[in-house]
C-alpha atoms as a PDB file:
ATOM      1  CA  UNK A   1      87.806  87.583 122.075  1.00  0.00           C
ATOM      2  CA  UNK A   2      87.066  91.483 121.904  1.00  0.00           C
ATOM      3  CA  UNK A   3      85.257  93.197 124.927  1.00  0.00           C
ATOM      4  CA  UNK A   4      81.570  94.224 123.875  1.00  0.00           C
ATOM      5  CA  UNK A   5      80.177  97.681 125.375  1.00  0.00           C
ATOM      6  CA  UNK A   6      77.135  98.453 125.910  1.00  0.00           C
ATOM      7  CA  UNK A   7      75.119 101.785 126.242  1.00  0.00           C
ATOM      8  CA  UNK A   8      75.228 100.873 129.305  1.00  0.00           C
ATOM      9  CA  UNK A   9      79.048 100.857 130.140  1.00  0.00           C
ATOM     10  CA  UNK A  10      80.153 103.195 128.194  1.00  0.00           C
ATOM     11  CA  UNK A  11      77.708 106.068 130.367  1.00  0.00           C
ATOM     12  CA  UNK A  12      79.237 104.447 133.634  1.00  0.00           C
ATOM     13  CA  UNK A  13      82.617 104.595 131.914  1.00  0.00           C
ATOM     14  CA  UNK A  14      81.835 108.247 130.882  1.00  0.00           C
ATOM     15  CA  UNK A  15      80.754 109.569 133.955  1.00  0.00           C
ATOM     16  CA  UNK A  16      83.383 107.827 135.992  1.00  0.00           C
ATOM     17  CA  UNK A  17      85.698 109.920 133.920  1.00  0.00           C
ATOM     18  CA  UNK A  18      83.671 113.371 134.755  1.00  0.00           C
ATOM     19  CA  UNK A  19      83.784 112.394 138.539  1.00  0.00           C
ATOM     20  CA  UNK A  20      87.752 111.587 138.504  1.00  0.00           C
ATOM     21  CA  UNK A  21      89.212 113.705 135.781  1.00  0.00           C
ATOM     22  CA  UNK A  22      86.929 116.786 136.791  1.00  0.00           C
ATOM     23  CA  UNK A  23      84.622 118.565 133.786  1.00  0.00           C
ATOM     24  CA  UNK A  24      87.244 120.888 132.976  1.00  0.00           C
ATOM     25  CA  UNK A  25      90.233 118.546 132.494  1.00  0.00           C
ATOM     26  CA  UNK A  26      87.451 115.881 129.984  1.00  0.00           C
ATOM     27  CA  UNK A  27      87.526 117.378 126.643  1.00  0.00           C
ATOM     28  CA  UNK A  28      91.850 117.727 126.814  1.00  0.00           C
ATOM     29  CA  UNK A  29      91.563 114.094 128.058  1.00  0.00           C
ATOM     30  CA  UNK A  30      89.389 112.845 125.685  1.00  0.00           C
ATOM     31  CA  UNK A  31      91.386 114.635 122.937  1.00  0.00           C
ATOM     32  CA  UNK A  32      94.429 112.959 124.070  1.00  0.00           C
ATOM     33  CA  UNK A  33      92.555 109.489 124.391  1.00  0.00           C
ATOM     34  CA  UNK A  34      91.231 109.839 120.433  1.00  0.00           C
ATOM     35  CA  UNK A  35      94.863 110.824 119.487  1.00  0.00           C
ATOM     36  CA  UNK A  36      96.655 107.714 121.306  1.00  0.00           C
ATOM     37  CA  UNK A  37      93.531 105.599 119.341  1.00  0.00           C
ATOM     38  CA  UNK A  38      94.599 107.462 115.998  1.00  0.00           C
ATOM     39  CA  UNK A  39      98.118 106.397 116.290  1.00  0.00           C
ATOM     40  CA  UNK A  40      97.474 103.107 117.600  1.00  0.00           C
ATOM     41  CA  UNK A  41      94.797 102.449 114.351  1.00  0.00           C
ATOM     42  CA  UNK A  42      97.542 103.706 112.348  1.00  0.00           C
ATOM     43  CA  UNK A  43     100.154 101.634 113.747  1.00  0.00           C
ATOM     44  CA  UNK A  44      97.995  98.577 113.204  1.00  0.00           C
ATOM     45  CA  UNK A  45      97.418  99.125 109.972  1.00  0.00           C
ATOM     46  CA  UNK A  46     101.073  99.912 109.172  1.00  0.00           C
ATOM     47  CA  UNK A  47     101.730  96.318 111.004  1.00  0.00           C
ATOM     48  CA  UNK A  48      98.504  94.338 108.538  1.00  0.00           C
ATOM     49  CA  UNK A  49     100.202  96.136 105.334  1.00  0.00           C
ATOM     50  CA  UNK A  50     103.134  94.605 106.617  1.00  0.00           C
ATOM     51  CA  UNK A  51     102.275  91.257 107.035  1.00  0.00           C
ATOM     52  CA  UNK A  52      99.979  91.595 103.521  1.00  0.00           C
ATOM     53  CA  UNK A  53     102.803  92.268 101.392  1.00  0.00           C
ATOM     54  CA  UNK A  54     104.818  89.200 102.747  1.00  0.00           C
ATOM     55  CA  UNK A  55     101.651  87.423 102.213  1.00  0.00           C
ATOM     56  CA  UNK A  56     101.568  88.895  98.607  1.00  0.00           C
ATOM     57  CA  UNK A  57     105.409  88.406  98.255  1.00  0.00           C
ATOM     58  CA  UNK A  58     105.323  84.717  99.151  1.00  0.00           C
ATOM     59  CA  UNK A  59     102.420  83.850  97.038  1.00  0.00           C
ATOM     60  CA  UNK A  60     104.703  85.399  94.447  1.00  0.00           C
ATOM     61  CA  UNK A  61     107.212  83.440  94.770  1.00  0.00           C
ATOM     62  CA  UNK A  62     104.891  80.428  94.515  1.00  0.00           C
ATOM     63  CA  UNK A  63     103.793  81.649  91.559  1.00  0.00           C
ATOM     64  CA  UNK A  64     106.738  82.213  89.900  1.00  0.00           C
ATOM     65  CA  UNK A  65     108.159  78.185  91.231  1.00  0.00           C
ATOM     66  CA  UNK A  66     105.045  77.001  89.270  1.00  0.00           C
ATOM     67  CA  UNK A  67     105.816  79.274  85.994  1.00  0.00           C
ATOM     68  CA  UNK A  68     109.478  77.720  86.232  1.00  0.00           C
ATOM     69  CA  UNK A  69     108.706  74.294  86.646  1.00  0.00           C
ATOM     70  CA  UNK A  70     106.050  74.646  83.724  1.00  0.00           C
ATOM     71  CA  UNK A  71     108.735  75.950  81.728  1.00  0.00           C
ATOM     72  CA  UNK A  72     110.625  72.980  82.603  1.00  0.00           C
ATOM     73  CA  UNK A  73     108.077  70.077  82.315  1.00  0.00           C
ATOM     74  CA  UNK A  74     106.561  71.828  78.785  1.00  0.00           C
ATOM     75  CA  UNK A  75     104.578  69.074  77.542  1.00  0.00           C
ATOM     76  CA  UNK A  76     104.212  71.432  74.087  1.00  0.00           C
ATOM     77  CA  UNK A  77     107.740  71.091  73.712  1.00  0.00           C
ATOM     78  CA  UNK A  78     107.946  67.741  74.256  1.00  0.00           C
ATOM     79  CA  UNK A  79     105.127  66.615  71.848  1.00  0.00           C
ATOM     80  CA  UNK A  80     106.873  68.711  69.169  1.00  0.00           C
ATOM     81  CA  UNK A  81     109.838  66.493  69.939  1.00  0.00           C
ATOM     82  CA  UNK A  82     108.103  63.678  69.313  1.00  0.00           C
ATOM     83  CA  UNK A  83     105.986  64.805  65.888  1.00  0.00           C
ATOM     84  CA  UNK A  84     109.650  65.670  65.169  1.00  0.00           C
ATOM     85  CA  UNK A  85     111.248  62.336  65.559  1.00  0.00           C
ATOM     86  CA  UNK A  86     108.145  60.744  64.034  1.00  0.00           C
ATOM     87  CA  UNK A  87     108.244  62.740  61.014  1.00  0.00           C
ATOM     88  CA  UNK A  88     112.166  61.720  61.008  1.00  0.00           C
ATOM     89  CA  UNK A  89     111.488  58.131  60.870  1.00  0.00           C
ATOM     90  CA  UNK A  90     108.335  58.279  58.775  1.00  0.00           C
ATOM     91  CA  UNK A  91     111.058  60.343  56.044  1.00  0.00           C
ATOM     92  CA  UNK A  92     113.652  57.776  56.303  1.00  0.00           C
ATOM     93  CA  UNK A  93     111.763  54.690  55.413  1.00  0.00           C
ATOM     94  CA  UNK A  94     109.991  56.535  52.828  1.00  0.00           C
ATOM     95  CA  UNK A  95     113.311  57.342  51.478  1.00  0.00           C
ATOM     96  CA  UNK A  96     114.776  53.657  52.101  1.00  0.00           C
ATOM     97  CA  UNK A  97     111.466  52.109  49.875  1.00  0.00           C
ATOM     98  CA  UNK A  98     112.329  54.588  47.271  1.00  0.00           C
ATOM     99  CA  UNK A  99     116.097  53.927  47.171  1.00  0.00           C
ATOM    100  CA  UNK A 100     114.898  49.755  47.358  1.00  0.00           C
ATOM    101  CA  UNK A 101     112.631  50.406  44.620  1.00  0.00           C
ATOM    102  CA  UNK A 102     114.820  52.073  41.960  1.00  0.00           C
END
């Protein structure tokens, strides 16, 4: 769970920081605070790209399983096959009541 600020808290956190820091020293702190934020944004984004192309990798992979094991378990090929076979059969004892017939 993320911290919520308010208007509120942010002015006490803001002029907390002019009372301890001093008004000359706030805008090079503050400059330095929005820098270490940059970086850290950056960092965490660098980290989620990461992690989203092993996510994208992996459901890749899956993908490619599936493909293979369609390849394998063609049920095209298979019914070809067996038209195949039938039409095999259906020839022969065509052919055997034409030989039995002559």
């Amino acid at each position: 769970m993320l911290p919520q600020f308010g208007l509120s808290e942010l002015l006490l956190l803001g002029i907390a920081a002019l009372i301890v820091v001093g008004p000359k020293d706030l805008p090079m702190m503050m400059r330095k605070l929005g820098q270490w934020v940059g970086q850290a944004k950056k960092m965490a984004n660098e980290f989620r790209g990461a992690f989203d192309d092993i996510a994208r990798q992996a459901e890749l992979d899956e993908l490619r399983s599936e493909i293979e094991s369609l390849k394998k378990d063609n049920q095209l090929d298979k019914a070809m096959s067996d038209l195949k076979d039938a039409e095999k059969d259906i020839n022969a004892s065509v052919m055997s009541e034409t030989k039995g017939d002559t």
